[in-house]
C-alpha atoms as a PDB file:
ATOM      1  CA  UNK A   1     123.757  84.408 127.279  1.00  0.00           C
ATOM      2  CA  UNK A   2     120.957  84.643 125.158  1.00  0.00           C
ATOM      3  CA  UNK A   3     117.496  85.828 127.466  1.00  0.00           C
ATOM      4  CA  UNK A   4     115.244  83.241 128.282  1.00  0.00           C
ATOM      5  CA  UNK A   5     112.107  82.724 126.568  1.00  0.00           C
ATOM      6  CA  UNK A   6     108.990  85.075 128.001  1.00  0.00           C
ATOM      7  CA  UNK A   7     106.563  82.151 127.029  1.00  0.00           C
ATOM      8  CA  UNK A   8     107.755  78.305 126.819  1.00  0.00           C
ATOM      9  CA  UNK A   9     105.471  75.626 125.507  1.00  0.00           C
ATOM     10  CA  UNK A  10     106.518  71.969 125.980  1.00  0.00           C
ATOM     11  CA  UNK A  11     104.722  68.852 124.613  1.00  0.00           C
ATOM     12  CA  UNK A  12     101.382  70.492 125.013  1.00  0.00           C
ATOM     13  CA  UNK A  13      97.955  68.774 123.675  1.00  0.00           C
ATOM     14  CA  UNK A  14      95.134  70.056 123.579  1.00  0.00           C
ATOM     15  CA  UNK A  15      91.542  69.109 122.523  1.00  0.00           C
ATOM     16  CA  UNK A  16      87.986  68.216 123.788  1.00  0.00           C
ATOM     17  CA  UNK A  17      86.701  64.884 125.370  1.00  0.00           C
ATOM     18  CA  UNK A  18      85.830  63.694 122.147  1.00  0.00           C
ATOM     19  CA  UNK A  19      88.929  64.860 119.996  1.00  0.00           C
ATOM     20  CA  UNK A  20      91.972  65.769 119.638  1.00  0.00           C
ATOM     21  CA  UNK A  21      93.063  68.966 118.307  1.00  0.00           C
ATOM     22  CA  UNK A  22      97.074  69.579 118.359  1.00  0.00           C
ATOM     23  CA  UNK A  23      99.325  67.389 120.187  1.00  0.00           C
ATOM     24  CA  UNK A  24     103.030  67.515 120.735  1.00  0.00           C
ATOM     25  CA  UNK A  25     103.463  70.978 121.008  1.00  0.00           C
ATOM     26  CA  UNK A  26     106.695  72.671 121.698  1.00  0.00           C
ATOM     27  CA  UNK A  27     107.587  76.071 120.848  1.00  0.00           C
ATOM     28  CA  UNK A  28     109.347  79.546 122.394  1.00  0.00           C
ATOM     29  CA  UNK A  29     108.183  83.183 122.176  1.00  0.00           C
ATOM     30  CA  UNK A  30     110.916  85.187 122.422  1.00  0.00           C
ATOM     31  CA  UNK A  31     110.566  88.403 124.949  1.00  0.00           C
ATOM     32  CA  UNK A  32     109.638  91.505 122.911  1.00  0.00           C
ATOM     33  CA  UNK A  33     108.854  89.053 119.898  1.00  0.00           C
ATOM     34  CA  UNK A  34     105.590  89.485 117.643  1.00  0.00           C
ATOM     35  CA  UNK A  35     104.618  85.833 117.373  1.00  0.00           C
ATOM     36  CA  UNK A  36     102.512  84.167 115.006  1.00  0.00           C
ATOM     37  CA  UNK A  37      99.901  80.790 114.977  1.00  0.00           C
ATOM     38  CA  UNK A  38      99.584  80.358 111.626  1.00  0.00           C
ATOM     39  CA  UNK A  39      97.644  77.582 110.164  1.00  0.00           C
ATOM     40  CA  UNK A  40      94.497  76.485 107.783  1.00  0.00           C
ATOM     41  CA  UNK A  41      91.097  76.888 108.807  1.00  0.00           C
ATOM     42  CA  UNK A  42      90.271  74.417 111.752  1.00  0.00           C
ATOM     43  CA  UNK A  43      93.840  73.312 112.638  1.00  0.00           C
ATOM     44  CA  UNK A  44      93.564  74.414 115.980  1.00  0.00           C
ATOM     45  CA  UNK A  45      94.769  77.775 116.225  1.00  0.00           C
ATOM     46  CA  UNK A  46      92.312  79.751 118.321  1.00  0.00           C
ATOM     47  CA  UNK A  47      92.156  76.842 120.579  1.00  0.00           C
ATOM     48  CA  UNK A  48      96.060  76.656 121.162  1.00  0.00           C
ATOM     49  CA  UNK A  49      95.603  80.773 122.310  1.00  0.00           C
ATOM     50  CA  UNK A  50      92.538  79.596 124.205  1.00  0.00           C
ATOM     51  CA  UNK A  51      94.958  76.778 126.278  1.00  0.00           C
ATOM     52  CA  UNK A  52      97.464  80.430 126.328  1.00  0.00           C
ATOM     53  CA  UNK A  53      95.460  83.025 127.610  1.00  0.00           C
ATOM     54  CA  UNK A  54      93.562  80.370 130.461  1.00  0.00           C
ATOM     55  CA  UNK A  55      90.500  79.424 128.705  1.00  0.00           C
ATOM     56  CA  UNK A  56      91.030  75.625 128.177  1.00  0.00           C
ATOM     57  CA  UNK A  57      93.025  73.183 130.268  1.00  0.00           C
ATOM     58  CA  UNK A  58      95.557  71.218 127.663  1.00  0.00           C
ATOM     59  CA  UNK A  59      95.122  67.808 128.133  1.00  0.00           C
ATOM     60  CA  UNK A  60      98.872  67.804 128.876  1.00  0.00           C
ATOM     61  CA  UNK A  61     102.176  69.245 128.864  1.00  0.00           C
ATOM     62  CA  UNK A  62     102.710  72.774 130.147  1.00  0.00           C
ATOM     63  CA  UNK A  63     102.627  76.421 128.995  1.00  0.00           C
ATOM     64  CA  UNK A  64     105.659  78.422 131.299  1.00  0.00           C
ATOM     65  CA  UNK A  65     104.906  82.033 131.535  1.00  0.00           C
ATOM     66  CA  UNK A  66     108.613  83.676 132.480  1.00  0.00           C
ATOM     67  CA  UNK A  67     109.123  80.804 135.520  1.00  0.00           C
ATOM     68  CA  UNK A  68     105.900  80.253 136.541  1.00  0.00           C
ATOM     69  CA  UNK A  69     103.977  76.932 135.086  1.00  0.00           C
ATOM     70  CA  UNK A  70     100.809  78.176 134.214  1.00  0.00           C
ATOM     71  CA  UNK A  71      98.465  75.880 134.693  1.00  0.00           C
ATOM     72  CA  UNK A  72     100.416  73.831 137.076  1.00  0.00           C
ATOM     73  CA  UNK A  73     100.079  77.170 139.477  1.00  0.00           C
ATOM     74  CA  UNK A  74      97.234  77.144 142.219  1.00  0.00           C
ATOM     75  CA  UNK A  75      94.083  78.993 140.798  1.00  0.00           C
ATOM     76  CA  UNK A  76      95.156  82.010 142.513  1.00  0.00           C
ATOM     77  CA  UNK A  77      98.814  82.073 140.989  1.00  0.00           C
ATOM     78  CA  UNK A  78      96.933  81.581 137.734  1.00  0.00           C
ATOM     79  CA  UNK A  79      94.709  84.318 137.765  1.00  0.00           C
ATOM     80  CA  UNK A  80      97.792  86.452 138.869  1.00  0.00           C
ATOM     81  CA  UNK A  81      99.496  85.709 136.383  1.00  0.00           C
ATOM     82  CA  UNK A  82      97.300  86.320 133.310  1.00  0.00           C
ATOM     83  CA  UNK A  83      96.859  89.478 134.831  1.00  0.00           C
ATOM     84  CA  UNK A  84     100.212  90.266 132.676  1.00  0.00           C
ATOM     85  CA  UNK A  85      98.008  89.277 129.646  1.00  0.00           C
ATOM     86  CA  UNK A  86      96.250  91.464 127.148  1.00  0.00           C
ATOM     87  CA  UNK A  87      93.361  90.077 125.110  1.00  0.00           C
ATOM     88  CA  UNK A  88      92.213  91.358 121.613  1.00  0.00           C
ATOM     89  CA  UNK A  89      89.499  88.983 120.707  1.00  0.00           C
ATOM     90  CA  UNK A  90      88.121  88.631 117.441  1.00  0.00           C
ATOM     91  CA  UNK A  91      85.828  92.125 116.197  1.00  0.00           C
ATOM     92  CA  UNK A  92      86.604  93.109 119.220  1.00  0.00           C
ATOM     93  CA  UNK A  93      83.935  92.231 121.482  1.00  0.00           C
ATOM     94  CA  UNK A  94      83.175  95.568 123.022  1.00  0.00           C
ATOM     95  CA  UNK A  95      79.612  95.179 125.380  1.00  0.00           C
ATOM     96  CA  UNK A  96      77.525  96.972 122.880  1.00  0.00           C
ATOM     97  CA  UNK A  97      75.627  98.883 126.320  1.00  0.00           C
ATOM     98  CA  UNK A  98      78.956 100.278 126.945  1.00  0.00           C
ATOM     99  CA  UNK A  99      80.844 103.821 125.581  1.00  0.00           C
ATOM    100  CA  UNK A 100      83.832 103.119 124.079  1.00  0.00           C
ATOM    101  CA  UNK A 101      85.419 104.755 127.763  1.00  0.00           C
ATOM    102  CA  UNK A 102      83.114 102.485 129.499  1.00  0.00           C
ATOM    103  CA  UNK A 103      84.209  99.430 127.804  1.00  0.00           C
ATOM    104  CA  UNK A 104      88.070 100.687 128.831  1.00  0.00           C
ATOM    105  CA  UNK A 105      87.693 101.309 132.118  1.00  0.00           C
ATOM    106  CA  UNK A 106      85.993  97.677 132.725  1.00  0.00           C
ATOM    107  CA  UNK A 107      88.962  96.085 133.828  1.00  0.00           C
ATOM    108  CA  UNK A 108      90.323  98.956 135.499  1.00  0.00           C
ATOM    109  CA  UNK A 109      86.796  99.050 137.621  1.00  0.00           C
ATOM    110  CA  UNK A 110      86.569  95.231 137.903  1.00  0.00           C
ATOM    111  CA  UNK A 111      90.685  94.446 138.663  1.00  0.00           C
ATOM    112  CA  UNK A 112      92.140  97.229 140.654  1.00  0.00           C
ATOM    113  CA  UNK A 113      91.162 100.296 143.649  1.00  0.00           C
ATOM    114  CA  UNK A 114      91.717 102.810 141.718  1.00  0.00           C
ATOM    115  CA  UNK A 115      89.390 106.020 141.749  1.00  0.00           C
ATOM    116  CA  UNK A 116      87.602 106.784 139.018  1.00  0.00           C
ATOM    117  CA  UNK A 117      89.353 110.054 138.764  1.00  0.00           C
ATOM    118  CA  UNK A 118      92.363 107.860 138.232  1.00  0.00           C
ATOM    119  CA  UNK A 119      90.080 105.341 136.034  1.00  0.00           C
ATOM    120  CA  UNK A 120      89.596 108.519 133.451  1.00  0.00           C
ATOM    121  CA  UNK A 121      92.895 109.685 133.328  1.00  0.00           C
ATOM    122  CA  UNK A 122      94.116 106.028 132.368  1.00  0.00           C
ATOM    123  CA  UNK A 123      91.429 105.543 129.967  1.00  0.00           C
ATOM    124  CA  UNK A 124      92.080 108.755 128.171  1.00  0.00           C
ATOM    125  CA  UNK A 125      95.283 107.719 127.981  1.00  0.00           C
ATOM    126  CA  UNK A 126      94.813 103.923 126.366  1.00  0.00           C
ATOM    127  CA  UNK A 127      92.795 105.608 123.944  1.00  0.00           C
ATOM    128  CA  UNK A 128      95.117 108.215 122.993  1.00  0.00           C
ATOM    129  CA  UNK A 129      97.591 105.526 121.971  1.00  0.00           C
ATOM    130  CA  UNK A 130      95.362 104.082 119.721  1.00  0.00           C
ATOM    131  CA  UNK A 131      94.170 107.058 118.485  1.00  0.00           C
ATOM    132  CA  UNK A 132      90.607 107.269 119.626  1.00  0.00           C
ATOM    133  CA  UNK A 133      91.172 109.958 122.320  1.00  0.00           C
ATOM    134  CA  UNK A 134      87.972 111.962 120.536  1.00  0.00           C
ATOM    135  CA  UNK A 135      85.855 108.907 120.549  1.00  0.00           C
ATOM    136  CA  UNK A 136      85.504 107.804 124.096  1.00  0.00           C
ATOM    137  CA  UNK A 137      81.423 108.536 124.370  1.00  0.00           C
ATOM    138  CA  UNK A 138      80.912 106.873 121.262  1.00  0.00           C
ATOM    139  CA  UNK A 139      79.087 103.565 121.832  1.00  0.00           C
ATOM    140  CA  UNK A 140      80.124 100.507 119.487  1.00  0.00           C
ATOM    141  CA  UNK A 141      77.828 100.163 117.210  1.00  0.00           C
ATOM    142  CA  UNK A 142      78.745 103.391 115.750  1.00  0.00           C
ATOM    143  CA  UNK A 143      82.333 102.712 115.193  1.00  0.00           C
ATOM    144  CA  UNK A 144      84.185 101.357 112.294  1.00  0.00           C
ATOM    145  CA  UNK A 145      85.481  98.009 112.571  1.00  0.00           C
ATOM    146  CA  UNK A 146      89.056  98.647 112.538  1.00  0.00           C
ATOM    147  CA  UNK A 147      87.855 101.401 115.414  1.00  0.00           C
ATOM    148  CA  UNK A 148      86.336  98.866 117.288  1.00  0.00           C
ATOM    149  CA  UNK A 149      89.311  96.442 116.851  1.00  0.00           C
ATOM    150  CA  UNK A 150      91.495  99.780 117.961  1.00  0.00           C
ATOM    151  CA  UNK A 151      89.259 100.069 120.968  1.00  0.00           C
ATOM    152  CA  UNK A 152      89.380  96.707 122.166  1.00  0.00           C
ATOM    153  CA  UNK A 153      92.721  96.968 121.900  1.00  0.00           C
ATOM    154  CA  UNK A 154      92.793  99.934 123.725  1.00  0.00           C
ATOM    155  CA  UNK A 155      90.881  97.870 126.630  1.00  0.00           C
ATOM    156  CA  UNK A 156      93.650  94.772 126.561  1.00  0.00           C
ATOM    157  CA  UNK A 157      96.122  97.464 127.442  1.00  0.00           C
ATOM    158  CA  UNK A 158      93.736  98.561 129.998  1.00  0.00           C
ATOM    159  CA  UNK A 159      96.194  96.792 133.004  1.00  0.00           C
ATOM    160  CA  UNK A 160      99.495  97.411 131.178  1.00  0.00           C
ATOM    161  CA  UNK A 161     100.291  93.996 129.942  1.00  0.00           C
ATOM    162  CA  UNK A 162     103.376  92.359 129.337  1.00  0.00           C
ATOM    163  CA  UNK A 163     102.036  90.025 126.781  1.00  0.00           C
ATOM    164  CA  UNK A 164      99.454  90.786 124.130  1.00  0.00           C
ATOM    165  CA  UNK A 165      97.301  88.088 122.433  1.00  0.00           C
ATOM    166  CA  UNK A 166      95.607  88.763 119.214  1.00  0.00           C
ATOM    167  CA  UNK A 167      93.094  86.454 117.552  1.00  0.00           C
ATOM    168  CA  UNK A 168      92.712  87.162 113.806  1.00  0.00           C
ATOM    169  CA  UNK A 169      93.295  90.839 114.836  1.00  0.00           C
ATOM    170  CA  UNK A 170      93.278  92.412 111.222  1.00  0.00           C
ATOM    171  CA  UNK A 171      90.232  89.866 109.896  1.00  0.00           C
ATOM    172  CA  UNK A 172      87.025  91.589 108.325  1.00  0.00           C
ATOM    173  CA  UNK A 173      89.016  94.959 107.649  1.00  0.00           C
ATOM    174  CA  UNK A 174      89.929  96.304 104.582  1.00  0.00           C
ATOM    175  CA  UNK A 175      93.704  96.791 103.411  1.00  0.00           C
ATOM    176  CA  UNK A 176      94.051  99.993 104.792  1.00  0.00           C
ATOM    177  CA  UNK A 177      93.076  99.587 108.333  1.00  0.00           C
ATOM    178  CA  UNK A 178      94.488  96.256 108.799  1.00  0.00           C
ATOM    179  CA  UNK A 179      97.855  97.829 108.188  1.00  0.00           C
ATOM    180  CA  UNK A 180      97.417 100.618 110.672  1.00  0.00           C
ATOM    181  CA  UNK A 181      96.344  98.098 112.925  1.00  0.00           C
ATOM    182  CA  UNK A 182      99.597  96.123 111.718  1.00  0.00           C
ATOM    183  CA  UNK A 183     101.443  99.299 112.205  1.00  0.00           C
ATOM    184  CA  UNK A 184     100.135 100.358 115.931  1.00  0.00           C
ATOM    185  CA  UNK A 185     101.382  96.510 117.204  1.00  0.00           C
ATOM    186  CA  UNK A 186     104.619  97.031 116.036  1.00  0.00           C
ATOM    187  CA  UNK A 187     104.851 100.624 117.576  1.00  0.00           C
ATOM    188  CA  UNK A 188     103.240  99.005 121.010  1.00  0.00           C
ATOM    189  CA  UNK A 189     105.525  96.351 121.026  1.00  0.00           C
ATOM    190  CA  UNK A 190     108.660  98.921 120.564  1.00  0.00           C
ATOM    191  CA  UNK A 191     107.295 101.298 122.476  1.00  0.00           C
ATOM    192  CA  UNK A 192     106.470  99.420 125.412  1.00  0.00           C
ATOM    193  CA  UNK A 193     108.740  96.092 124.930  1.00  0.00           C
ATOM    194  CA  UNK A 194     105.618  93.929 125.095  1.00  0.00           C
ATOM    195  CA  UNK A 195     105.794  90.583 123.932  1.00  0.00           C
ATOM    196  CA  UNK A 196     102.923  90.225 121.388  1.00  0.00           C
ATOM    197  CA  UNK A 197     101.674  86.231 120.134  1.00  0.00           C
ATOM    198  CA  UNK A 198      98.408  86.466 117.482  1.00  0.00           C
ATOM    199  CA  UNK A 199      96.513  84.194 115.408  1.00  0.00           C
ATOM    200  CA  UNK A 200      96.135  85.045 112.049  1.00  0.00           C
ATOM    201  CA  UNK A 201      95.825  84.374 108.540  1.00  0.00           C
ATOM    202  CA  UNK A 202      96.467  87.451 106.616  1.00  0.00           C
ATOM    203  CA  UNK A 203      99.516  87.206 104.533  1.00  0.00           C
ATOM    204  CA  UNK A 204     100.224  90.714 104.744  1.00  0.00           C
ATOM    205  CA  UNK A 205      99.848  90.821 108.388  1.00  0.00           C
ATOM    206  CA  UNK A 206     102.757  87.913 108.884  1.00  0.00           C
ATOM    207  CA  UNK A 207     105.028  88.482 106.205  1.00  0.00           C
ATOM    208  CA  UNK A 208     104.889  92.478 107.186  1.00  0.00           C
ATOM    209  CA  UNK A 209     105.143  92.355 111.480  1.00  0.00           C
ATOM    210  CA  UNK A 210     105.721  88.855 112.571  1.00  0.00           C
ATOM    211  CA  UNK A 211     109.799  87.762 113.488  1.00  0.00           C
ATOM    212  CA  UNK A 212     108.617  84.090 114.398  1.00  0.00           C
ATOM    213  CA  UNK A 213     105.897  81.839 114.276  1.00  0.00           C
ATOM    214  CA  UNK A 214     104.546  78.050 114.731  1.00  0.00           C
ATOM    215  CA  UNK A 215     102.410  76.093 111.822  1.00  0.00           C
ATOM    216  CA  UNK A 216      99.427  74.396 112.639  1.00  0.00           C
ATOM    217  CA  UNK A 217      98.200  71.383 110.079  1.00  0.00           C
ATOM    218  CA  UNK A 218      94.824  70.349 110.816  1.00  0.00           C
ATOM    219  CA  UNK A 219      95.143  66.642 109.038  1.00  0.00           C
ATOM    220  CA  UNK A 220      98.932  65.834 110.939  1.00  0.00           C
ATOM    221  CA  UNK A 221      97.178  67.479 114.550  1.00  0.00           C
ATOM    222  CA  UNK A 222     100.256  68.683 115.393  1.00  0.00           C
ATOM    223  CA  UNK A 223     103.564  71.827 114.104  1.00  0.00           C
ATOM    224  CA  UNK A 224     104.967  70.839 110.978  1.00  0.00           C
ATOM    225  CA  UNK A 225     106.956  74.384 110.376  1.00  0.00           C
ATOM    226  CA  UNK A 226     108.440  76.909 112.705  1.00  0.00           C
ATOM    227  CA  UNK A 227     110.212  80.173 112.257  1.00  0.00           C
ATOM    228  CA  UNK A 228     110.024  83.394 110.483  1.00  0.00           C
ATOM    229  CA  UNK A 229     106.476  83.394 108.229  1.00  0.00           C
ATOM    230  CA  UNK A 230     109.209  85.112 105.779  1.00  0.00           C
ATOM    231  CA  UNK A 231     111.524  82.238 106.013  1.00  0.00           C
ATOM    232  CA  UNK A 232     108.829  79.840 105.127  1.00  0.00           C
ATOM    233  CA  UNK A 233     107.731  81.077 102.216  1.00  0.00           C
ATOM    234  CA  UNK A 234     110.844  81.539 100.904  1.00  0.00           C
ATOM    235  CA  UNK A 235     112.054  78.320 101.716  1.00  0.00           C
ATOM    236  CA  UNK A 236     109.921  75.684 103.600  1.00  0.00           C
ATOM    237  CA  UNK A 237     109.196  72.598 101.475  1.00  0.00           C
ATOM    238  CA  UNK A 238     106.501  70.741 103.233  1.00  0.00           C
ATOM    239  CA  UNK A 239     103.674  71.024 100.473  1.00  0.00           C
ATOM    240  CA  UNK A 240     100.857  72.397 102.968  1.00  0.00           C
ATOM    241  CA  UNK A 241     102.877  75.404 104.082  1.00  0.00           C
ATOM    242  CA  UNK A 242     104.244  76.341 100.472  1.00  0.00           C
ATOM    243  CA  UNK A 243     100.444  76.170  99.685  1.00  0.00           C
ATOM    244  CA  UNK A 244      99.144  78.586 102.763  1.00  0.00           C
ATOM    245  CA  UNK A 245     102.130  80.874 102.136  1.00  0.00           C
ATOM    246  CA  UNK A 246     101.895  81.523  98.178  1.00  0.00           C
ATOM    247  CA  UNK A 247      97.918  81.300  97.851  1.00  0.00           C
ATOM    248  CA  UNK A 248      98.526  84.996  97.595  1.00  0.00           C
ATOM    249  CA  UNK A 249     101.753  86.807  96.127  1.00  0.00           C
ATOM    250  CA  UNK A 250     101.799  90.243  98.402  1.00  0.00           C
ATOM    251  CA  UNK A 251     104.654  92.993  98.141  1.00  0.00           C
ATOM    252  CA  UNK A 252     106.942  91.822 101.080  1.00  0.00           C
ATOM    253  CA  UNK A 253     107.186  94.608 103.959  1.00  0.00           C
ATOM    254  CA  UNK A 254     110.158  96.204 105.018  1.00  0.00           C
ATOM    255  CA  UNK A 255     112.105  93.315 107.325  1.00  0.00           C
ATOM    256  CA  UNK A 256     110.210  93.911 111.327  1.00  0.00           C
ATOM    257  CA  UNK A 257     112.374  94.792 113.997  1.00  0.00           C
ATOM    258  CA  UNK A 258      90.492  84.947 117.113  1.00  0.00           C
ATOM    259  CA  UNK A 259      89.034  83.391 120.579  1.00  0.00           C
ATOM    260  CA  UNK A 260      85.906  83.778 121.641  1.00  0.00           C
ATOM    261  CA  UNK A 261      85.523  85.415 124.989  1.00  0.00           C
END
């Protein structure tokens, strides 16, 4: 028997009082999966990972989360819950008052009793795996910008999620860094079986890490493609995704295994 899904969406819309954004919704994220939102500017991506990660209530349907309805759970349930979640949000958004440490440990200080012996020990550690274990007193204004996107991902692993959300996690950085960055998620999600779901639309970035995805057409509100982003540029035929998927000829990556706060 094939596993069940780690996140199920079903006939989800979502939107503002005033408009719609996406309706009719339904896709799977496979456990252990790097996921993809893929889209055009303005179709809705960043708000379907808003509706995701507990920022905005779909106007209906349901997002399951292993067997728990998400936002069908009390407010309590809920906020348990997306304590499994990890949050990259675009250029990181590191408190600029903060060391790079500092900005780590904030969940660790605000969400758990742990000591700040403890608190150290884990934030040496979060930073080792990204590779900023010499750079915790830095503050972030004096980082790079793939460091800061490598530090606020060190800070969504902060709790040890089992799901990681990205939101245009390689955007702004040039091709070298965005394919470290490309390189760490791939190495978190084997090395730690997390389940990773990002919004993004660098080519390289999708064809290179991502196994599955969903695409987003602003004009039709709604998923006109799913699968692998390599499977639909080889062979989807709906004229908006051939069009998102070839703007840009890369060199195809050996087969893998942006919200506002």
């Amino acid at each position: 028997m094939p596993a069940p899904p780690k996140i199920k969406v079903s006939g989800l819309s979502i939107g503002y009082p005033d408009r719609v954004i996406q309706h009719d919704l339904s896709f799977s994220v496979a456990s252990g999966a790097i996921f993809a939102i893929m889209g055009g500017s303005g179709c809705g991506k960043s708000t379907l990972l808003k509706a995701m990660i507990g920022l905005l209530r779909p106007t209906r349907g349901r997002i399951d989360v292993d067997d728990d309805d998400y936002w069908g759970a009390s407010d309590a349930r809920r906020t348990e819950i997306g304590r499994r979640f990890g949050v990259l949000f675009q250029g990181g958004a590191l408190w600029s008052g903060m060391s790079t440490a500092d900005n780590v440990a904030l969940p660790l200080r605000m969400l758990t009793a742990l000591d700040e012996g403890s608190i150290g020990e884990l934030v040496r550690l979060k930073l080792s795996l990204v590779g900023l274990e010499n750079d915790g007193d830095v503050m972030p204004d004096a980082l790079s910008g793939g460091m800061r996107k490598r530090a606020g991902l060190a800070r969504a692993l902060a709790l040890d999620p089992e799901i990681l959300f990205f939101d245009e996690p390689s955007a702004g950085l040039d091709p070298i860094a965005a394919r470290r960055l490309d390189d760490l998620i791939v190495d978190l999600r084997d090395g730690f079986g997390v389940t990773v779901v990002m919004v993004s639309h660098e080519l390289s970035s999708l064809l290179g890490i991502c196994d599955s995805g969903i695409f987003l057409d602003a004009d039709r509100k709604t998923a006109i493609a799913h699968g692998a982003p390599r499977a639909l540029l080889e062979s989807c035929d709906d004229p908006t995704v051939k069009a998102f998927m070839n703007r840009a000829r890369v060199p195809l990556q050996p087969d893998p295994a942006g919200v506002a706060p």
